[in-house]
PDB file of N, CA and C in Angstrom:
ATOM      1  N   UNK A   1     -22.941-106.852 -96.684  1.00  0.00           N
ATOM      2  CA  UNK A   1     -22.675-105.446 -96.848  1.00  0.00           C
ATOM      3  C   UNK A   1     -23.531-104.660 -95.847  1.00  0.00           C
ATOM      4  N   UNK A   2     -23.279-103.839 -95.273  1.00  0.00           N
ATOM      5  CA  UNK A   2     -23.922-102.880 -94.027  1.00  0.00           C
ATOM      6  C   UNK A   2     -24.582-101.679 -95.069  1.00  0.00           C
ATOM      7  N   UNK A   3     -25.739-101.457 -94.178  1.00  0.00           N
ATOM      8  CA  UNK A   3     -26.277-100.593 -95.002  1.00  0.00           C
ATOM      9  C   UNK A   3     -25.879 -99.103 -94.928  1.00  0.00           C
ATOM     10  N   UNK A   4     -26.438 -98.247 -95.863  1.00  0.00           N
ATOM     11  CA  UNK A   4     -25.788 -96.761 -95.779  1.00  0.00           C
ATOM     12  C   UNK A   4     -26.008 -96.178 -94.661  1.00  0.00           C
ATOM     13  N   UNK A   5     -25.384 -95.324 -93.951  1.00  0.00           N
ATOM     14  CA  UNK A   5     -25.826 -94.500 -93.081  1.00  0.00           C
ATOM     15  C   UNK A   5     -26.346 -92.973 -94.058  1.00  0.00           C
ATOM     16  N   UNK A   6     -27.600 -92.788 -93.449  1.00  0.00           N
ATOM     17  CA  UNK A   6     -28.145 -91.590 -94.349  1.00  0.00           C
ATOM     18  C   UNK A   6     -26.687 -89.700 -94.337  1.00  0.00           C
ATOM     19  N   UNK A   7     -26.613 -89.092 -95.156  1.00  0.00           N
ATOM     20  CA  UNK A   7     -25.857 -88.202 -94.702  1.00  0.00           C
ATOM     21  C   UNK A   7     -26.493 -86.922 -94.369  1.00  0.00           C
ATOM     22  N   UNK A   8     -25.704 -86.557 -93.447  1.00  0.00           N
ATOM     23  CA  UNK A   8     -25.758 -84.914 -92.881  1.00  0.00           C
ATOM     24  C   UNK A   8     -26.168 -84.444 -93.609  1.00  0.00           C
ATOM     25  N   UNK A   9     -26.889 -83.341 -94.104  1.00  0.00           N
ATOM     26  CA  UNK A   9     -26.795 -82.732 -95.078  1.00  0.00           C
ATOM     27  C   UNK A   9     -26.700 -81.304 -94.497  1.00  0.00           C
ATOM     28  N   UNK A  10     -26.756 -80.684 -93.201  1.00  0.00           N
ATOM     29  CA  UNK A  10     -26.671 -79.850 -92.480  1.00  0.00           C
ATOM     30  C   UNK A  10     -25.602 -79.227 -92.609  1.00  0.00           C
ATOM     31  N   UNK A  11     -25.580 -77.947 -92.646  1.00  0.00           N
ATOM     32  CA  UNK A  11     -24.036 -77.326 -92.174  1.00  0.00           C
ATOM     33  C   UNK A  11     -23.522 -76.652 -91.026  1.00  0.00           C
ATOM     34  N   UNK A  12     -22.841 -76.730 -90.520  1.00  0.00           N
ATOM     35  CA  UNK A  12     -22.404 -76.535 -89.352  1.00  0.00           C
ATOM     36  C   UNK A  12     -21.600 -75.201 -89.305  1.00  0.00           C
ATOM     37  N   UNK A  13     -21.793 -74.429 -89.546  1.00  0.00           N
ATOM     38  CA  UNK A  13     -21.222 -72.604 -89.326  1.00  0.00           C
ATOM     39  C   UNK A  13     -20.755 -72.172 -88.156  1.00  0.00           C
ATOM     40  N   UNK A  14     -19.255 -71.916 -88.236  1.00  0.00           N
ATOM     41  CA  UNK A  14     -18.373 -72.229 -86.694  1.00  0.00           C
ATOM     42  C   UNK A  14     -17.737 -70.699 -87.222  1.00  0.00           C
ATOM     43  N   UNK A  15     -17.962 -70.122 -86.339  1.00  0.00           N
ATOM     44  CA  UNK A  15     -16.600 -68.559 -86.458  1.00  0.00           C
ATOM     45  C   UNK A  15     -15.247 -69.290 -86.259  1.00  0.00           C
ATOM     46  N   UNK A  16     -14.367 -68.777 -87.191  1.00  0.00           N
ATOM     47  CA  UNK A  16     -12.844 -69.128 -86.854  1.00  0.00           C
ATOM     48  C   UNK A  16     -12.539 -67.351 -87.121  1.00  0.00           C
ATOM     49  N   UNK A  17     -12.100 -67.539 -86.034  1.00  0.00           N
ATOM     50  CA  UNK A  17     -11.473 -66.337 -85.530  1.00  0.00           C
ATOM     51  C   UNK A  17      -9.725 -65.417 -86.121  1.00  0.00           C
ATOM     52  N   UNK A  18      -9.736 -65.120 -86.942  1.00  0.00           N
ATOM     53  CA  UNK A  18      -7.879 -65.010 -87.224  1.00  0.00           C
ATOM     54  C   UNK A  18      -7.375 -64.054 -86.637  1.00  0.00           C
ATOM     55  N   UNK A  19      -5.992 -64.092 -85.902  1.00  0.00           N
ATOM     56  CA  UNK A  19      -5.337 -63.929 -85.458  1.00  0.00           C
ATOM     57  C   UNK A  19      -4.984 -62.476 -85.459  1.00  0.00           C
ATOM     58  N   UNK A  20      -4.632 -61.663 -83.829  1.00  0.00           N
ATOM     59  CA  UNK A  20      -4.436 -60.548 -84.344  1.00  0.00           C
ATOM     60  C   UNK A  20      -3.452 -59.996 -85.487  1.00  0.00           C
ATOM     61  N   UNK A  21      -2.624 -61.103 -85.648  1.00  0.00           N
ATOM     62  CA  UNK A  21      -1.346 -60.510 -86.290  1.00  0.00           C
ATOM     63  C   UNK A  21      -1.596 -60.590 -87.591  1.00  0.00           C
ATOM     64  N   UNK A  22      -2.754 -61.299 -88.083  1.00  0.00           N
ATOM     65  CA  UNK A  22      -3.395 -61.345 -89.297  1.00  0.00           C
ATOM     66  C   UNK A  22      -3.814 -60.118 -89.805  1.00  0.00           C
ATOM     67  N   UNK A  23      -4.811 -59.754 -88.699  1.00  0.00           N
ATOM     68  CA  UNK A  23      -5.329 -58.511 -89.455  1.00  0.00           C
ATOM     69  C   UNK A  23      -4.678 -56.968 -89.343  1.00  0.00           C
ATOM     70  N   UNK A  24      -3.211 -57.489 -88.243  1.00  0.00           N
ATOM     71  CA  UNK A  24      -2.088 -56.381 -88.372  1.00  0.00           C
ATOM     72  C   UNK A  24      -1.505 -56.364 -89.592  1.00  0.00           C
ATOM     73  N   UNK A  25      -1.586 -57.532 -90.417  1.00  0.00           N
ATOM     74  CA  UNK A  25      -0.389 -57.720 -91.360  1.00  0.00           C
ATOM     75  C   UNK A  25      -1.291 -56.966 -92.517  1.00  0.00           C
ATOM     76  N   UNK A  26      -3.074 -57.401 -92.760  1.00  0.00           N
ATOM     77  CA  UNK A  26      -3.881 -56.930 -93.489  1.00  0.00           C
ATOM     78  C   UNK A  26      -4.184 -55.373 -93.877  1.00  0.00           C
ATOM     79  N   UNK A  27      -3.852 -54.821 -92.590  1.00  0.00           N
ATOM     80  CA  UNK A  27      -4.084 -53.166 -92.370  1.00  0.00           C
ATOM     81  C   UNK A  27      -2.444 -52.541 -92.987  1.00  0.00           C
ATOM     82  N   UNK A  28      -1.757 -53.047 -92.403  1.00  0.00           N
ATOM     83  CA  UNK A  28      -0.501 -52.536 -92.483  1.00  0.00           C
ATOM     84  C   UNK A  28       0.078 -52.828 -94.313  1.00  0.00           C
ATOM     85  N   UNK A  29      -0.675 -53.675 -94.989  1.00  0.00           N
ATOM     86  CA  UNK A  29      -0.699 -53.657 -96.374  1.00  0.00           C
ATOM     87  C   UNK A  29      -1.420 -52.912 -96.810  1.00  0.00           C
ATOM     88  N   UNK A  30      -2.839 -52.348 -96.688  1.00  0.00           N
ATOM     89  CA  UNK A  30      -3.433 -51.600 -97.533  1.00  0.00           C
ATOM     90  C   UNK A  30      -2.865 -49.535 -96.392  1.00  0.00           C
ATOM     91  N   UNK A  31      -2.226 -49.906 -96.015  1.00  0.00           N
ATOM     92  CA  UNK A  31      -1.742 -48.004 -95.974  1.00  0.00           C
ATOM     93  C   UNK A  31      -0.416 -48.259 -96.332  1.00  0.00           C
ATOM     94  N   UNK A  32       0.491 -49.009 -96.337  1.00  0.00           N
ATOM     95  CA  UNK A  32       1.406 -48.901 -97.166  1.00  0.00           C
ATOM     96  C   UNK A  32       1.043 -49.014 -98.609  1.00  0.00           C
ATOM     97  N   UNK A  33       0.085 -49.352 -99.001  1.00  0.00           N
ATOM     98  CA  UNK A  33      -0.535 -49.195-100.768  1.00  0.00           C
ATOM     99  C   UNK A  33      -0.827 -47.623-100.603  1.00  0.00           C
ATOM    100  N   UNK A  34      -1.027 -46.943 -99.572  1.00  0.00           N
ATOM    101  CA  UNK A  34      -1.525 -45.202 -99.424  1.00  0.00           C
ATOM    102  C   UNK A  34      -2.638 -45.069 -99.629  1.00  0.00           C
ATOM    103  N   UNK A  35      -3.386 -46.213 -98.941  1.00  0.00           N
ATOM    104  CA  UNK A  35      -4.776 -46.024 -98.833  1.00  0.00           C
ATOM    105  C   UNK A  35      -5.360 -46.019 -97.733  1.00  0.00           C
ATOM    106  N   UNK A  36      -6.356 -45.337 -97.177  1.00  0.00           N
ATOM    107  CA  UNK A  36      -7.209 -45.084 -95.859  1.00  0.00           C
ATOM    108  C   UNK A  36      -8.055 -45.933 -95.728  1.00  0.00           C
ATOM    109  N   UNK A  37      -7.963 -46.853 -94.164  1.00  0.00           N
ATOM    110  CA  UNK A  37      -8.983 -48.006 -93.672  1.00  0.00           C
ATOM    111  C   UNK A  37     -10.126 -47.314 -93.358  1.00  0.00           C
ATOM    112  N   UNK A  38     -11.403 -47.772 -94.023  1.00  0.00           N
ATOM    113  CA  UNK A  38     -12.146 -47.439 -93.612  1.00  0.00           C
ATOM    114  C   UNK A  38     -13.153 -48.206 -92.407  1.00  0.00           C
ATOM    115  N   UNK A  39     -12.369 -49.440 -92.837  1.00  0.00           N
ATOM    116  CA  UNK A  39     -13.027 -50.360 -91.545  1.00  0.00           C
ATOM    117  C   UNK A  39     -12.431 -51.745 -92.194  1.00  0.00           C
ATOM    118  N   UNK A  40     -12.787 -52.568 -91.001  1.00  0.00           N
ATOM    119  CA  UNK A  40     -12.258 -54.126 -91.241  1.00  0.00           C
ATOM    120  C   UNK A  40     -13.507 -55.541 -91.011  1.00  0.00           C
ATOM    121  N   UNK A  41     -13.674 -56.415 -91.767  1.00  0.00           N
ATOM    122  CA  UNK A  41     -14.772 -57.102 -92.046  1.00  0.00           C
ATOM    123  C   UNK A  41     -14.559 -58.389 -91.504  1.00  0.00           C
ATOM    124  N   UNK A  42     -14.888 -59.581 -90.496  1.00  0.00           N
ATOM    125  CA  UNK A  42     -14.044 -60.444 -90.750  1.00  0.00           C
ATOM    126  C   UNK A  42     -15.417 -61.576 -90.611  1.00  0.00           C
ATOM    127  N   UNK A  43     -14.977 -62.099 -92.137  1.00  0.00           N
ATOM    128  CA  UNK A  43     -16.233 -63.666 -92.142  1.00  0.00           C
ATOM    129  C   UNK A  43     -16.157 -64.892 -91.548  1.00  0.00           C
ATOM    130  N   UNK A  44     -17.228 -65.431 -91.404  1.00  0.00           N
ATOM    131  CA  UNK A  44     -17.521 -66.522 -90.426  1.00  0.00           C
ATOM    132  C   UNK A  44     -16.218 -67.538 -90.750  1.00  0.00           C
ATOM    133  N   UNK A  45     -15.876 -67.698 -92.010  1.00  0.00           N
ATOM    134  CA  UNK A  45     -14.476 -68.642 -92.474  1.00  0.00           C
ATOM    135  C   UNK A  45     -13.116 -68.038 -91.664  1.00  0.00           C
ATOM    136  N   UNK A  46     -13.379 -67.078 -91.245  1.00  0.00           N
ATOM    137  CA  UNK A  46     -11.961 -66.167 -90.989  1.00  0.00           C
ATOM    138  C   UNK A  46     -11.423 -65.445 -92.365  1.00  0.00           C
ATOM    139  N   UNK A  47     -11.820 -64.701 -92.918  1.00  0.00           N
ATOM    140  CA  UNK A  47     -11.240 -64.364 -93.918  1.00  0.00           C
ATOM    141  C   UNK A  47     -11.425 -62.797 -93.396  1.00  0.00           C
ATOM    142  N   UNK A  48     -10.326 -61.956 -93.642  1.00  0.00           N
ATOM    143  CA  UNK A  48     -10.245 -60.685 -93.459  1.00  0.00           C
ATOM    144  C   UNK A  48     -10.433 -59.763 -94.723  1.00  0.00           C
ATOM    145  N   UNK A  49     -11.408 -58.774 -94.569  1.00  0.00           N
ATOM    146  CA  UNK A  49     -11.698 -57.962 -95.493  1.00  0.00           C
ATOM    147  C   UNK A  49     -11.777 -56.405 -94.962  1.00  0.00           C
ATOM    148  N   UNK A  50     -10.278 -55.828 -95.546  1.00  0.00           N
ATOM    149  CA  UNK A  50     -10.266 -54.501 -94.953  1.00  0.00           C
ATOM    150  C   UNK A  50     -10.958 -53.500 -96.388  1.00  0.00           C
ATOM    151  N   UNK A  51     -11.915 -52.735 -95.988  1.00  0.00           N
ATOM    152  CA  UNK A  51     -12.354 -51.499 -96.442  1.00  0.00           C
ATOM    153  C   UNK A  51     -11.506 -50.682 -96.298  1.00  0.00           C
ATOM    154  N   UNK A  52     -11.326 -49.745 -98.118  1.00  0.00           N
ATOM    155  CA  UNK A  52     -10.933 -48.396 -97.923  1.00  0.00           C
ATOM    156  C   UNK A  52     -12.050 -47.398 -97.941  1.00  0.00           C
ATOM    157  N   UNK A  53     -11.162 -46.178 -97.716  1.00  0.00           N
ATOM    158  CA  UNK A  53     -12.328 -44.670 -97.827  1.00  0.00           C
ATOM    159  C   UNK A  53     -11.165 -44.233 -99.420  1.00  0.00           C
ATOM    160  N   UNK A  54     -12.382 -43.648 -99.776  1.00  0.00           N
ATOM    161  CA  UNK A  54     -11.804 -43.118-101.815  1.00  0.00           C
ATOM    162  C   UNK A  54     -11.530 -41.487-100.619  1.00  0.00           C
ATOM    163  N   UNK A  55     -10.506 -41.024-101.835  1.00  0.00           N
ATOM    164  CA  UNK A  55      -9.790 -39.781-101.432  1.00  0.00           C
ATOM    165  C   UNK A  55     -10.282 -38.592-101.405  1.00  0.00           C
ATOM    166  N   UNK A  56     -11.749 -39.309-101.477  1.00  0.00           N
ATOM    167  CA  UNK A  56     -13.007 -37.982-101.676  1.00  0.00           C
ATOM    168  C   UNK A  56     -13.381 -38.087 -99.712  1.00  0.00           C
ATOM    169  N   UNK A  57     -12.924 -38.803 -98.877  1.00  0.00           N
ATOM    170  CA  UNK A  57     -13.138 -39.245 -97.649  1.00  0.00           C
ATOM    171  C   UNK A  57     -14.497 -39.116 -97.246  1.00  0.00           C
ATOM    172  N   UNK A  58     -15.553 -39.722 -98.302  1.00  0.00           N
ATOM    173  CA  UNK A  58     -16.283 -40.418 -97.812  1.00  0.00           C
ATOM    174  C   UNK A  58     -17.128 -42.136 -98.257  1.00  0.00           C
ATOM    175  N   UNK A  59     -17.703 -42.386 -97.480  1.00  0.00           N
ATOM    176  CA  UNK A  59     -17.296 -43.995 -97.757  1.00  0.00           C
ATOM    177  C   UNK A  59     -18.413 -44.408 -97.681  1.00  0.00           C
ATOM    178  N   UNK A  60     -19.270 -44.927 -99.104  1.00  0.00           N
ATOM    179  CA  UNK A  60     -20.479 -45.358 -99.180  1.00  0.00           C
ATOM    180  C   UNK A  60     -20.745 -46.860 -98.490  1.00  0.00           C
ATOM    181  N   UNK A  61     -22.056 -46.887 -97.436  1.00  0.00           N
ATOM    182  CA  UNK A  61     -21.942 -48.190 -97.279  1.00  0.00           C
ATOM    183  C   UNK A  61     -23.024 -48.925 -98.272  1.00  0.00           C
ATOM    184  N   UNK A  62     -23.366 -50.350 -98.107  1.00  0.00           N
ATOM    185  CA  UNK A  62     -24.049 -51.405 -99.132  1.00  0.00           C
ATOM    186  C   UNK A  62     -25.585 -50.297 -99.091  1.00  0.00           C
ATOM    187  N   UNK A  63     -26.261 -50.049 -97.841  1.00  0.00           N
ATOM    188  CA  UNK A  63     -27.452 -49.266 -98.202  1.00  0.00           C
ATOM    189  C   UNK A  63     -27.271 -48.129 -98.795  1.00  0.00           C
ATOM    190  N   UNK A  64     -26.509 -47.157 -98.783  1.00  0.00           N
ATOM    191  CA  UNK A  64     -26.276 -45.691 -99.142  1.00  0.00           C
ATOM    192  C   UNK A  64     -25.950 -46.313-100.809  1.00  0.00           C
ATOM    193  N   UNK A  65     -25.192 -47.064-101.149  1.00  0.00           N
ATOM    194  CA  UNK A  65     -25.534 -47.499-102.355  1.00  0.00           C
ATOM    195  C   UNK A  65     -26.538 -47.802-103.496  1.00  0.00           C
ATOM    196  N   UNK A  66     -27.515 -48.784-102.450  1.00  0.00           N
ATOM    197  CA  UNK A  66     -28.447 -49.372-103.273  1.00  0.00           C
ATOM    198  C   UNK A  66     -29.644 -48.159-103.113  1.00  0.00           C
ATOM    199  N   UNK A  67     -29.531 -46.828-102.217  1.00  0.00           N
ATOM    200  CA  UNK A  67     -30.642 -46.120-102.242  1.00  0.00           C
ATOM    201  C   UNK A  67     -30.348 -44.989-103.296  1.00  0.00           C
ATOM    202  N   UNK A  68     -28.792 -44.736-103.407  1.00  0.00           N
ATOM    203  CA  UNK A  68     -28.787 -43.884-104.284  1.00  0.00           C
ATOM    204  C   UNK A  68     -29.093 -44.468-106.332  1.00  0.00           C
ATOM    205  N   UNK A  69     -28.540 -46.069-106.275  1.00  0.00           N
ATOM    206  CA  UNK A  69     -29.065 -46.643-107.714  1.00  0.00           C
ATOM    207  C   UNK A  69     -30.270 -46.376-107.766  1.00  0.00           C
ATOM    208  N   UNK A  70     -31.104 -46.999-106.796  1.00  0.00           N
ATOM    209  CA  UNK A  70     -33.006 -46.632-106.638  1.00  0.00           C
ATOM    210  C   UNK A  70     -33.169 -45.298-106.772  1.00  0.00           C
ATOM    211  N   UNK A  71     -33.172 -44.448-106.450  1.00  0.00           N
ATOM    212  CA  UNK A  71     -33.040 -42.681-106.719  1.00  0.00           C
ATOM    213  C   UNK A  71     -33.037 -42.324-107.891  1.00  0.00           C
ATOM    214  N   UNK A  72     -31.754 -42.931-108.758  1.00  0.00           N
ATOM    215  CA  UNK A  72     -31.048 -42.521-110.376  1.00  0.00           C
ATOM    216  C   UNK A  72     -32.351 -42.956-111.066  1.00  0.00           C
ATOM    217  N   UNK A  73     -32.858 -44.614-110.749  1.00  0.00           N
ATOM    218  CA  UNK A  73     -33.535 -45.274-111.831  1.00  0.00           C
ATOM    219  C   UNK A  73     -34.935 -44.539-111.656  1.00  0.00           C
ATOM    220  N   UNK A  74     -35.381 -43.941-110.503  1.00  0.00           N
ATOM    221  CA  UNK A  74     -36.745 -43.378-110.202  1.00  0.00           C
ATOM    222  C   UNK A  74     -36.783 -41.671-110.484  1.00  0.00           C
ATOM    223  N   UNK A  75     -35.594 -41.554-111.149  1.00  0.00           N
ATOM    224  CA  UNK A  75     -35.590 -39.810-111.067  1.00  0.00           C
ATOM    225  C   UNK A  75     -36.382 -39.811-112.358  1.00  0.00           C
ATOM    226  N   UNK A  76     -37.462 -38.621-112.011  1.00  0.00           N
ATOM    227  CA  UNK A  76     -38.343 -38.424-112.885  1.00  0.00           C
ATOM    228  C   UNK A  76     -39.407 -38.860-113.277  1.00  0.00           C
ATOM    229  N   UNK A  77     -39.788 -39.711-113.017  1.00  0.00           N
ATOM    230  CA  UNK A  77     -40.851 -40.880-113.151  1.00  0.00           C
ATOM    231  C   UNK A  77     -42.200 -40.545-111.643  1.00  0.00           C
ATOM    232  N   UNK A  78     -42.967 -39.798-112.233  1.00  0.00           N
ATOM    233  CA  UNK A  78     -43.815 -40.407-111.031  1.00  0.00           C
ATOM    234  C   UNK A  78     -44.864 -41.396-110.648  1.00  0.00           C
ATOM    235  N   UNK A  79     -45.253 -41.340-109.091  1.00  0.00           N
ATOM    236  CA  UNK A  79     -45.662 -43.248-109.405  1.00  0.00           C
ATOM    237  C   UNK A  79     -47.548 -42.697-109.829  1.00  0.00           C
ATOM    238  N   UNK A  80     -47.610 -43.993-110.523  1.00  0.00           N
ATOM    239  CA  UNK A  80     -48.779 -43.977-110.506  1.00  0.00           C
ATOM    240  C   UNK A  80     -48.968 -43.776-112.569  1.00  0.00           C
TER     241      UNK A  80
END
């Protein structure tokens, strides 16, 4: 019997790129839903993730988020 070869355990993180007609087909679904792109995301797998803007037209990003939760939970409280 041959012995084991030890395994990879590494991962190998490759951009796959999708296709323009992908993320034509992606956009062109969320404004026919009658919603406004606010931008388009695309992950290292190729997976397309289009952002809307809410009909208030403006469009919180991940920081403007997490500073306004931090704000709510600190209102009132001072330090010390």
């Amino acid at each position: 019997m041959m012995p084991r070869q030890p395994i990879d355990r590494r991962i190998r993180m490759t951009a796959v790129l999708p296709k323009q007609a992908t993320i034509d087909r992606a956009v062109k679904a969320v404004v026919k839903a009658g919603l406004t792109v606010g931008g388009i995301e695309i992950a290292p797998d190729g997976t397309v993730r289009v952002d809307t803007i809410e009909k208030t037209g403006h469009r919180d990003d991940d920081f403007e988020a997490w500073e306004r939760a931090s704000e709510d939970q600190h209102e009132g409280h001072s330090p010390g």
